[in-house]
C-alpha atoms as a PDB file:
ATOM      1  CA  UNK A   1     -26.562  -8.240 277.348  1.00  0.00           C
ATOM      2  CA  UNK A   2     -29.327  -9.212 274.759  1.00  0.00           C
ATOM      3  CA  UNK A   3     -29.785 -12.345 273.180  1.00  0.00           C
ATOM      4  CA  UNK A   4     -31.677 -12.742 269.661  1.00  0.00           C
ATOM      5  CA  UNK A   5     -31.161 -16.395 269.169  1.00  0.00           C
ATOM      6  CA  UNK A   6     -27.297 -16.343 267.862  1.00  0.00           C
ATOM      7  CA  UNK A   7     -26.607 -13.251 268.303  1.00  0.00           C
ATOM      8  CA  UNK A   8     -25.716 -11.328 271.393  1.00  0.00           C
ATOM      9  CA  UNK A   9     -26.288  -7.434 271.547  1.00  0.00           C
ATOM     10  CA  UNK A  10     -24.521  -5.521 274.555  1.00  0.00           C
ATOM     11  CA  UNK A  11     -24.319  -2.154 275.340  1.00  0.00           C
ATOM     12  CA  UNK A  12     -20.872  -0.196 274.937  1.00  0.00           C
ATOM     13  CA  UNK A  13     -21.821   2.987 276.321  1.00  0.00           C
ATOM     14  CA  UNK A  14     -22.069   6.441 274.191  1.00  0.00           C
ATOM     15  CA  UNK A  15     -24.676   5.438 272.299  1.00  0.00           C
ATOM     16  CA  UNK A  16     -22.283   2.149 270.999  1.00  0.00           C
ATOM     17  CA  UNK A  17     -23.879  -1.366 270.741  1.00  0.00           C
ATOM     18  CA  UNK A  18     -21.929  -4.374 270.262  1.00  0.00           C
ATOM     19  CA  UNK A  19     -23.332  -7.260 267.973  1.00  0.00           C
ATOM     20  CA  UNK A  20     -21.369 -11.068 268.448  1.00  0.00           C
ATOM     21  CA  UNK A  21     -22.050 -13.665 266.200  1.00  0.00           C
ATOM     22  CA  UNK A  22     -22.243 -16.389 268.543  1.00  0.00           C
ATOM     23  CA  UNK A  23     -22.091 -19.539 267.163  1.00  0.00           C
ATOM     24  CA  UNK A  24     -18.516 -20.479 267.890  1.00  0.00           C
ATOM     25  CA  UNK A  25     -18.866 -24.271 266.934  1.00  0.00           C
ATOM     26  CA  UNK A  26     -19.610 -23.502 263.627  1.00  0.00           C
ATOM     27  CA  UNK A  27     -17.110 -20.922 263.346  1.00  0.00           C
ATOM     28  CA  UNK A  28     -19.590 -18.215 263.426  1.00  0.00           C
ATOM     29  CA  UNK A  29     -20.903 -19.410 260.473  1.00  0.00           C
ATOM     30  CA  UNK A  30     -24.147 -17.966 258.249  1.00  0.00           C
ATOM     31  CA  UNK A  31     -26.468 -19.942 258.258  1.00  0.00           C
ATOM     32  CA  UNK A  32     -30.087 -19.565 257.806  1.00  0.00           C
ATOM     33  CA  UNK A  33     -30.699 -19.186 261.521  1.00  0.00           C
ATOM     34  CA  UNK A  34     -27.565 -17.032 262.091  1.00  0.00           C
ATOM     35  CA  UNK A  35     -28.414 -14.611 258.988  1.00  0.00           C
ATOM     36  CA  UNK A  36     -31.861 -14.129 260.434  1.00  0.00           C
ATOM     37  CA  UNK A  37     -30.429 -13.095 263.747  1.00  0.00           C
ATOM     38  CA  UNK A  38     -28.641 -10.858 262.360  1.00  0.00           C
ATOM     39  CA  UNK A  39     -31.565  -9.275 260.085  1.00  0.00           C
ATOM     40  CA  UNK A  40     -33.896  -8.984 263.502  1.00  0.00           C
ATOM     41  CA  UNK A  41     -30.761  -7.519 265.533  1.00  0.00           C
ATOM     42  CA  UNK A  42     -29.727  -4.626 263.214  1.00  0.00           C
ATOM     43  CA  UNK A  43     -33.613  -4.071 261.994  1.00  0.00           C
ATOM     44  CA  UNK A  44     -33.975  -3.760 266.008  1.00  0.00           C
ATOM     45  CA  UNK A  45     -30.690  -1.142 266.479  1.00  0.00           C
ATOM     46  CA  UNK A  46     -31.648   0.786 263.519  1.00  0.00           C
ATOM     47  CA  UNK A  47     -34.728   1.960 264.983  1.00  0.00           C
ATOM     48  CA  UNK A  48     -33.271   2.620 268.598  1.00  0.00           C
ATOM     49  CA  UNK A  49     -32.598   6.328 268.274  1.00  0.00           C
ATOM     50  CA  UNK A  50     -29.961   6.051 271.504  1.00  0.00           C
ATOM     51  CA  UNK A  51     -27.721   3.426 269.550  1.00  0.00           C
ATOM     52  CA  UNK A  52     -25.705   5.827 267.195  1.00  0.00           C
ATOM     53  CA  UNK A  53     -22.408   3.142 266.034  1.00  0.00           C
ATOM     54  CA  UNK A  54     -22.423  -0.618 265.707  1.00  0.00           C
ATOM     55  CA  UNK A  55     -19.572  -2.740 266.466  1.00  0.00           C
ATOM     56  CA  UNK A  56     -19.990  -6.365 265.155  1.00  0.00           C
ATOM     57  CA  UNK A  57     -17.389  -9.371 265.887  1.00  0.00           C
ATOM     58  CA  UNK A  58     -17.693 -13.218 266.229  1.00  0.00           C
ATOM     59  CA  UNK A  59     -17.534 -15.213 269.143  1.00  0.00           C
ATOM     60  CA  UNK A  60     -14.122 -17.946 270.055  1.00  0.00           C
ATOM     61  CA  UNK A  61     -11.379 -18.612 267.835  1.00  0.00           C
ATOM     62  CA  UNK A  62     -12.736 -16.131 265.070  1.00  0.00           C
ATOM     63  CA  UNK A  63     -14.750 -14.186 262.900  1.00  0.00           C
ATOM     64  CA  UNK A  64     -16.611 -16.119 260.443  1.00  0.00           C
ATOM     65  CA  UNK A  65     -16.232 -18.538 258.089  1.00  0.00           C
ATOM     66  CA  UNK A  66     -19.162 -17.921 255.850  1.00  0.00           C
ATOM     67  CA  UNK A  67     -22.018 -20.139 254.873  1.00  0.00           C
ATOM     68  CA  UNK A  68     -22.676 -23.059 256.920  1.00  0.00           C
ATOM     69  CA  UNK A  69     -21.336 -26.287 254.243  1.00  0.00           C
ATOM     70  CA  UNK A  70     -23.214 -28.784 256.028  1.00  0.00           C
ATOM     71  CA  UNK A  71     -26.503 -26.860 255.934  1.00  0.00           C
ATOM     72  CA  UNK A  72     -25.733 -26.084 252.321  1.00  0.00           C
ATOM     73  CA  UNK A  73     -25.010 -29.643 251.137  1.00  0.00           C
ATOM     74  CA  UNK A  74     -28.509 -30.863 252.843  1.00  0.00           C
ATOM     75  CA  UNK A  75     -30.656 -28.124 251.097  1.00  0.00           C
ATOM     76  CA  UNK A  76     -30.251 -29.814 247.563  1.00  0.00           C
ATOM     77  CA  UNK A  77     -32.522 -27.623 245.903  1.00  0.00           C
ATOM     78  CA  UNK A  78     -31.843 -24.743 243.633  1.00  0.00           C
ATOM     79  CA  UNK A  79     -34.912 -22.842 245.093  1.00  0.00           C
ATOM     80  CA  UNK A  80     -33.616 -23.372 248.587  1.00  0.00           C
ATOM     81  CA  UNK A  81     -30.042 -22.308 247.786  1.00  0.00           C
ATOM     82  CA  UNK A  82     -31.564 -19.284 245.771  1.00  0.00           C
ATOM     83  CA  UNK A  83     -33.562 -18.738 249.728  1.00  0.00           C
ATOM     84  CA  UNK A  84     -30.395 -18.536 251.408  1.00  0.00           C
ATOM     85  CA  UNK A  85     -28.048 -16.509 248.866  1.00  0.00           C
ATOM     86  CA  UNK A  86     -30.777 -14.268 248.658  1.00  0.00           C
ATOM     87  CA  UNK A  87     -31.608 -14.133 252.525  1.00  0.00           C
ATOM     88  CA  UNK A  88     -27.354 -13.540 253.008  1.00  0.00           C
ATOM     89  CA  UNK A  89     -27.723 -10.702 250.799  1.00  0.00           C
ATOM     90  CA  UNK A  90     -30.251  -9.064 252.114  1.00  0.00           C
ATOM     91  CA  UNK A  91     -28.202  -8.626 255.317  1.00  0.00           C
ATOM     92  CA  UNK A  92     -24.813  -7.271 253.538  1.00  0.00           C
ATOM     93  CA  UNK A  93     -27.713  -4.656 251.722  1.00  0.00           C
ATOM     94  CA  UNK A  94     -29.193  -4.235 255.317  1.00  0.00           C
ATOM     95  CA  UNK A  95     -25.713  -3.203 256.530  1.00  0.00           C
ATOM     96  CA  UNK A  96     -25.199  -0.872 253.751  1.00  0.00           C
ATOM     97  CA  UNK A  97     -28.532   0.703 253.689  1.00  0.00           C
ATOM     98  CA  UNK A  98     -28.628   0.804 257.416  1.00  0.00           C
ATOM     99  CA  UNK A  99     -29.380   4.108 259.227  1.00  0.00           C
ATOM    100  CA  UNK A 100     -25.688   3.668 261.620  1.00  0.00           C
ATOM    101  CA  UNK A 101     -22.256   3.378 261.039  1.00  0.00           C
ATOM    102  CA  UNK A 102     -21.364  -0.399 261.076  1.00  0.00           C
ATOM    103  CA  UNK A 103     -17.359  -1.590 262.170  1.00  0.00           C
ATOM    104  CA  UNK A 104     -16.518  -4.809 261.855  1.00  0.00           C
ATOM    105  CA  UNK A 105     -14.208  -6.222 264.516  1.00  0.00           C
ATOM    106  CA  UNK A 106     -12.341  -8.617 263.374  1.00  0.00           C
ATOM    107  CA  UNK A 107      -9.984 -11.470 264.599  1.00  0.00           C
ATOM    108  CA  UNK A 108      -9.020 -14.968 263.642  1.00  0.00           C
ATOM    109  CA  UNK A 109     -10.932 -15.773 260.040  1.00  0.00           C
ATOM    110  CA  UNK A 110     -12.940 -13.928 257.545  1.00  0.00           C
ATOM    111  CA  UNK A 111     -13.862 -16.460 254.450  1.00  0.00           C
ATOM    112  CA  UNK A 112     -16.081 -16.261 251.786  1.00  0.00           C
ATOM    113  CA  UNK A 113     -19.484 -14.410 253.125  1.00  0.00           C
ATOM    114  CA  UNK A 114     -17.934 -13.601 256.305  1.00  0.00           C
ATOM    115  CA  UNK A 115     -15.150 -11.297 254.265  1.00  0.00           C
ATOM    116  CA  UNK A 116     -18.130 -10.499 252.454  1.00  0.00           C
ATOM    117  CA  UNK A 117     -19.333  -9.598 255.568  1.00  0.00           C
ATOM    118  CA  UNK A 118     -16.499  -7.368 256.677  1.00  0.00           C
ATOM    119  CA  UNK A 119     -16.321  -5.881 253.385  1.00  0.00           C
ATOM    120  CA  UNK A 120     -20.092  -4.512 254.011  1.00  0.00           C
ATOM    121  CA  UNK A 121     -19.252  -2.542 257.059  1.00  0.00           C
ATOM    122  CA  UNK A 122     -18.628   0.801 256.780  1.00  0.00           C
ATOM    123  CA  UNK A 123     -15.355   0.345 258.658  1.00  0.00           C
ATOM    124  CA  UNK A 124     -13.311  -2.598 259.698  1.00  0.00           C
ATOM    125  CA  UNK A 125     -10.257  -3.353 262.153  1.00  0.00           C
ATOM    126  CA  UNK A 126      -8.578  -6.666 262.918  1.00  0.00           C
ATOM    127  CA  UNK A 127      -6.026  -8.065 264.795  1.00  0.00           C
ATOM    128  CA  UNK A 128      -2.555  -8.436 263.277  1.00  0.00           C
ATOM    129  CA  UNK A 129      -3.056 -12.386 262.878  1.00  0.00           C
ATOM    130  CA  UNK A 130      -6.713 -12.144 260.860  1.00  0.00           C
ATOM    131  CA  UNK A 131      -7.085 -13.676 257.507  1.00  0.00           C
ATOM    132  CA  UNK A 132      -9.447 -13.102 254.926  1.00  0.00           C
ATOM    133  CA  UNK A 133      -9.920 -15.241 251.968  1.00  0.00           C
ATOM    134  CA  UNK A 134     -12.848 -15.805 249.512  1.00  0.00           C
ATOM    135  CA  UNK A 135     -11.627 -19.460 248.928  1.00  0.00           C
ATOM    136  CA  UNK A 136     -15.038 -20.647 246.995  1.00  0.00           C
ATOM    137  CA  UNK A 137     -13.056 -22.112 244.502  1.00  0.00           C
ATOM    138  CA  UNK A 138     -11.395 -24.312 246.446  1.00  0.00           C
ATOM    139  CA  UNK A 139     -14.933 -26.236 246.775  1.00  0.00           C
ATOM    140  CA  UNK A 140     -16.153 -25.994 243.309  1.00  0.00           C
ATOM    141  CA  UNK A 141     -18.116 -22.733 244.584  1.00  0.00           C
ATOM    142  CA  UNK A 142     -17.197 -20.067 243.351  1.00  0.00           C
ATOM    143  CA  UNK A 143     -17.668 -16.490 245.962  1.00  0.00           C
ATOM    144  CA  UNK A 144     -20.009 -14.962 243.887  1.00  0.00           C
ATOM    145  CA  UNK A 145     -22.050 -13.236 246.062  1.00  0.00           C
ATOM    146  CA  UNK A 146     -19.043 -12.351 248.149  1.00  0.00           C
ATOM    147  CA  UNK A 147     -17.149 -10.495 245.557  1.00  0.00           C
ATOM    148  CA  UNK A 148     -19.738  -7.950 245.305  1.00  0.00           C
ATOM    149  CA  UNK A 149     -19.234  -6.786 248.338  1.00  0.00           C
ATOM    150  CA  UNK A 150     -15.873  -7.102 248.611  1.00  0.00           C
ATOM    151  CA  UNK A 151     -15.060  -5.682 244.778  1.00  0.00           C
ATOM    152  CA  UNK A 152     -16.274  -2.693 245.809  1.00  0.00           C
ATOM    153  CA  UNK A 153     -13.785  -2.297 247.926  1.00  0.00           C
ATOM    154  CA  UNK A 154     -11.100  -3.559 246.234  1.00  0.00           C
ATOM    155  CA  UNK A 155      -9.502  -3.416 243.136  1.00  0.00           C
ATOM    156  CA  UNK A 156     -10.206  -5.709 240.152  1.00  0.00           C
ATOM    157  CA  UNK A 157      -6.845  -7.245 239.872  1.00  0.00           C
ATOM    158  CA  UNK A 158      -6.800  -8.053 243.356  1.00  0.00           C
ATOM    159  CA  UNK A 159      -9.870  -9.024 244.084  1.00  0.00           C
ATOM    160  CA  UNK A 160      -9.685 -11.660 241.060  1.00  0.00           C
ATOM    161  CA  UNK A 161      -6.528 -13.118 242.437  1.00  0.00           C
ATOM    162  CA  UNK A 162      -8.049 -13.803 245.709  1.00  0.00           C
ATOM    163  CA  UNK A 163     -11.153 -15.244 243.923  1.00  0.00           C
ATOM    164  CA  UNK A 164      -9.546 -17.334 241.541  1.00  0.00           C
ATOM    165  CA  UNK A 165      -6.468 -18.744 243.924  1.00  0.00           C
ATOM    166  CA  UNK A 166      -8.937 -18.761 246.875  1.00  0.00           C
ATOM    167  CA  UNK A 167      -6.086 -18.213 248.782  1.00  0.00           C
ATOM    168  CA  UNK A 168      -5.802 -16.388 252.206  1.00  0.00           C
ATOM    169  CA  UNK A 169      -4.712 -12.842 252.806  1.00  0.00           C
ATOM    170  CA  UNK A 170      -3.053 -11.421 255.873  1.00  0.00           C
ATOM    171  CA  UNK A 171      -4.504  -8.300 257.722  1.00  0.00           C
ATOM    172  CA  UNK A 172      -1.511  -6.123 256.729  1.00  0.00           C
ATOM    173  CA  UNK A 173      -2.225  -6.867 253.433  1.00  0.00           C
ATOM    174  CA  UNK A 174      -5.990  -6.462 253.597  1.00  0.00           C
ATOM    175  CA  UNK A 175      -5.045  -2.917 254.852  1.00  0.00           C
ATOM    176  CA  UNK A 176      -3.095  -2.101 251.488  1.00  0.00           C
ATOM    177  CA  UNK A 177      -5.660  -3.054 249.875  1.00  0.00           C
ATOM    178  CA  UNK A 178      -8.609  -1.559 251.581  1.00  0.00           C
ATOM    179  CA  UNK A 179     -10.412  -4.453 252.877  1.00  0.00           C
ATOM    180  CA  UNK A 180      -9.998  -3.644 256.063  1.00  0.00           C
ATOM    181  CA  UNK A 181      -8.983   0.214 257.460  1.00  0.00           C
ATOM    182  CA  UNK A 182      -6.286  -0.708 260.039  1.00  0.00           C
ATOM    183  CA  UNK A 183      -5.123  -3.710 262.272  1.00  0.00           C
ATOM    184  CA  UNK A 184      -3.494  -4.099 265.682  1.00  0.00           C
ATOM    185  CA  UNK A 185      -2.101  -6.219 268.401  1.00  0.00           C
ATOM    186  CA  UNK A 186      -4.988  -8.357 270.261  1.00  0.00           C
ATOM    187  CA  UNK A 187      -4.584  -5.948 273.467  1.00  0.00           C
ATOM    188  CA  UNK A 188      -5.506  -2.944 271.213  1.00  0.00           C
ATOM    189  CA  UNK A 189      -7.502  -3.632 268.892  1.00  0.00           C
ATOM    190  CA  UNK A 190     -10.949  -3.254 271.494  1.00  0.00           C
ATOM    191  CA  UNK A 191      -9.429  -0.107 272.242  1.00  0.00           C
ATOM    192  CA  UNK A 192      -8.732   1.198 269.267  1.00  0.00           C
ATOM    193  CA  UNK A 193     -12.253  -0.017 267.536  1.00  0.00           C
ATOM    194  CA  UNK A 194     -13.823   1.748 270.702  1.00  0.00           C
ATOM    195  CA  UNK A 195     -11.690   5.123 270.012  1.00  0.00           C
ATOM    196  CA  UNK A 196     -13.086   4.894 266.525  1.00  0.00           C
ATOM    197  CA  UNK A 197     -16.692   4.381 267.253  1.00  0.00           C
ATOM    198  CA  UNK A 198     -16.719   6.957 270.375  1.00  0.00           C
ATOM    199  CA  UNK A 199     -15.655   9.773 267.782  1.00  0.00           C
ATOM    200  CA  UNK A 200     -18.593   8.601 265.567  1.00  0.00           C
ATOM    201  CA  UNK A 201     -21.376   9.073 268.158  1.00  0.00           C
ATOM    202  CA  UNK A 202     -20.078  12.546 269.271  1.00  0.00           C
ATOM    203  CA  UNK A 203     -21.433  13.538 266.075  1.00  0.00           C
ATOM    204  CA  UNK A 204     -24.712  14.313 264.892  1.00  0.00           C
ATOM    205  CA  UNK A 205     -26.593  10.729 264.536  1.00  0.00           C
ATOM    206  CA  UNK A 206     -28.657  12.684 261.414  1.00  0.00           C
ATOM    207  CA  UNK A 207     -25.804  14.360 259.814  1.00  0.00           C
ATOM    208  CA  UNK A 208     -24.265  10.484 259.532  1.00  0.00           C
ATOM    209  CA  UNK A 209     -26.966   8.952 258.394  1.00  0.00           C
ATOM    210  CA  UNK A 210     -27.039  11.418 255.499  1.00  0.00           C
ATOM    211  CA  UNK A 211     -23.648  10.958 254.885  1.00  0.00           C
ATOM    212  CA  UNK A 212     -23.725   7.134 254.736  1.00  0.00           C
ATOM    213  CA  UNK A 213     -26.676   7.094 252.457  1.00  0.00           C
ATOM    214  CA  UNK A 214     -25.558   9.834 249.728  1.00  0.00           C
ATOM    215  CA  UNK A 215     -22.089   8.438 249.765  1.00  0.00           C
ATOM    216  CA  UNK A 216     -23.008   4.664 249.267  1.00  0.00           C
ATOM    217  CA  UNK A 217     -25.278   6.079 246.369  1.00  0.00           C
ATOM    218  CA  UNK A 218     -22.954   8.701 244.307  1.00  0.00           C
ATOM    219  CA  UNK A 219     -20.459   5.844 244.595  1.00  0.00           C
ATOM    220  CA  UNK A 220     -22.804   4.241 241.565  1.00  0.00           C
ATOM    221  CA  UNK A 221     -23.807   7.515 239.657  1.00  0.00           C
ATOM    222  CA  UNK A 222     -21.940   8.713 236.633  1.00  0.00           C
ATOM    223  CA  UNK A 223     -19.681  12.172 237.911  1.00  0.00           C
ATOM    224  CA  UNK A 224     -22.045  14.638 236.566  1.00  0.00           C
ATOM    225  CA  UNK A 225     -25.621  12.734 238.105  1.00  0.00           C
ATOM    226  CA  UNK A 226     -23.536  12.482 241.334  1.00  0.00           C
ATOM    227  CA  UNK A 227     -22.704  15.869 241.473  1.00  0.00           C
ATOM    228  CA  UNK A 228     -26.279  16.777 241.027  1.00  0.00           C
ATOM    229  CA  UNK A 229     -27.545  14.237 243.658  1.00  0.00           C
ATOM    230  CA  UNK A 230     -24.895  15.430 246.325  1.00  0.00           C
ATOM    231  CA  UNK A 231     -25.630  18.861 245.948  1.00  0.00           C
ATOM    232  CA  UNK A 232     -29.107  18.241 246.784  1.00  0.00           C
ATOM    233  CA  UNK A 233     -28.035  16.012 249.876  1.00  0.00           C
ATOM    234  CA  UNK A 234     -25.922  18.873 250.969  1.00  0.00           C
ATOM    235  CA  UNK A 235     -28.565  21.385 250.733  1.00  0.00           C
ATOM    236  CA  UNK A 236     -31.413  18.954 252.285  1.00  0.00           C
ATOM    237  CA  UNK A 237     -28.485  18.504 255.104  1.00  0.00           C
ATOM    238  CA  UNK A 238     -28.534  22.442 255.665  1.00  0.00           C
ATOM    239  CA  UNK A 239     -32.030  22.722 256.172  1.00  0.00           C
ATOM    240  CA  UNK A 240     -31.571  20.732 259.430  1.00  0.00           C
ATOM    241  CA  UNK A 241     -30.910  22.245 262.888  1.00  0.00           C
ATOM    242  CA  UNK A 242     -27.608  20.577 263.392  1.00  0.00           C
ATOM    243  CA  UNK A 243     -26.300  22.018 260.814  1.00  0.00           C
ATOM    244  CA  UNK A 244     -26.839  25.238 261.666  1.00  0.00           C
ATOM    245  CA  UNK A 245     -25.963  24.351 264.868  1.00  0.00           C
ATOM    246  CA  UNK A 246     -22.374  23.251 263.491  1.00  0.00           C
ATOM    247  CA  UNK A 247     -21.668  25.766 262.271  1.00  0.00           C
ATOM    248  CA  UNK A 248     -22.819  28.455 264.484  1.00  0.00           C
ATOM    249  CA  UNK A 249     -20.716  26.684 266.837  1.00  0.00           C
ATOM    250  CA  UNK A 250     -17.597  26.256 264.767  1.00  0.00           C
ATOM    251  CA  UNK A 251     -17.872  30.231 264.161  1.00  0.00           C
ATOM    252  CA  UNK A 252     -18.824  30.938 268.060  1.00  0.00           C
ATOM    253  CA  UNK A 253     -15.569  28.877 268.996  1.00  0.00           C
ATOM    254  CA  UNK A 254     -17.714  26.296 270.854  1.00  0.00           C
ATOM    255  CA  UNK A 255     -18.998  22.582 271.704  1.00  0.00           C
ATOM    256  CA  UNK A 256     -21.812  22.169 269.049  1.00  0.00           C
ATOM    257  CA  UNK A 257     -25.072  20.425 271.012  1.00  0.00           C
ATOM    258  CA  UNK A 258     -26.602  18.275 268.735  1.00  0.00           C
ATOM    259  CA  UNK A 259     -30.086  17.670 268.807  1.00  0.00           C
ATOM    260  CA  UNK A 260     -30.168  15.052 265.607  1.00  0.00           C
ATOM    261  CA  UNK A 261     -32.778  17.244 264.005  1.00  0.00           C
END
């Protein structure tokens, strides 16, 4: 296991790496230190061709709980709270932008920037008892930089009712309403995140990192400009040797051997 100051990186097998927040006094929290843990670690596992899915969960009693309050209430000035709101979204664009498929493992708490955090991944899973909130308001701080992420993954309605009660949602709910993809008993949930992510990295790493990037961008284009970008993704993704591979394989009746060209 790896250490990058907060963080903890260990090695799943199958081209899976496991990132822990692991700050469990604060709750996991984001804090300056924490966020740029995070940046260096998944900067680091983007570039390492043999990782091909990340799995990312907190440390103790939860997930996170978002920004760090105490650190927040000593910075004071606007130009150092502008520092860290910009520095915590940087990593949520990281995550997005990233080159692997990110699942967030979830149990105990989500709040504010860590369900903005959740709501980044590309997946997410959670134990039965999880609860997200983005409970700004209850503080006279309203999620804003939160809501992006998770907005766009839930709808308006919704996501306003969470954001202007502040008030905590269970994981079954979460589910209905996309925030999270599934959630399960404690005993299953590692084995059902590490089904998941093992079906991922049998596929071709640069057929999914295609994927990921055309479909976070079409999700923003008008129909008609998305239909013309994804066409050209599709025929960019042809020209590679997987995909011939694929689907010489799929037509031969075999095991396609990807060679993430």
């Amino acid at each position: 296991m790896k250490t990058i100051s907060n963080v903890l990186i260990k090695n799943l097998g199958s081209g899976i790496k496991k990132v822990i927040i692991n700050d469990p006094k604060t709750y996991n929290s984001l804090s300056f230190n924490t966020i740029n843990s995070l940046l260096k670690t998944f900067k680091k596992i983007n570039n390492d061709n043999s990782t091909k899915v990340i799995v990312l969960e907190g440390a103790g009693k939860g997930f996170s709980a978002g920004h760090n309050l105490k650190e927040v209430r000593s910075l004071k000035k606007r130009s150092k709270y502008l520092k860290l709101f910009n520095l915590c979204s940087k990593l949520m664009i990281q995550i997005v932008e990233g080159r692997k498929p990110v699942i967030a493992k979830v149990h105990g708490a989500a709040y504010a920037a860590g369900c903005q955090l959740v709501a980044s991944c590309d997946l997410a899973y959670s134990t039965n008892e999880a609860i997200f909130a983005t409970p700004g308001v209850n503080i006279g701080l309203f999620c804003s930089t939160p809501m992006v992420a998770v907005s766009r993954k839930v709808n308006r309605k919704r996501m306003m009712k969470m954001l202007l009660t502040g008030e905590p949602i269970k994981a079954n709910y979460a589910k209905e309403i996309g925030l999270i993809n599934d959630h399960f008993s404690k005993s299953k949930l590692n084995k059902e995140v590490l089904k998941v992510a093992k079906t991922i990295s049998s596929k071709s790493n640069l057929t999914i990192k295609i994927g990921k990037q055309a479909f976070y961008k079409q999700l923003e284009m008008p129909l008609r400009k998305a239909y013309v970008y994804t066409s050209k993704m599709m025929a960019l993704n042809m020209m590679a040797m997987d995909a011939k591979e694929g689907i010489s394989a799929f037509l031969e009746k075999r095991k396609p051997k990807w060679k993430n060209k």
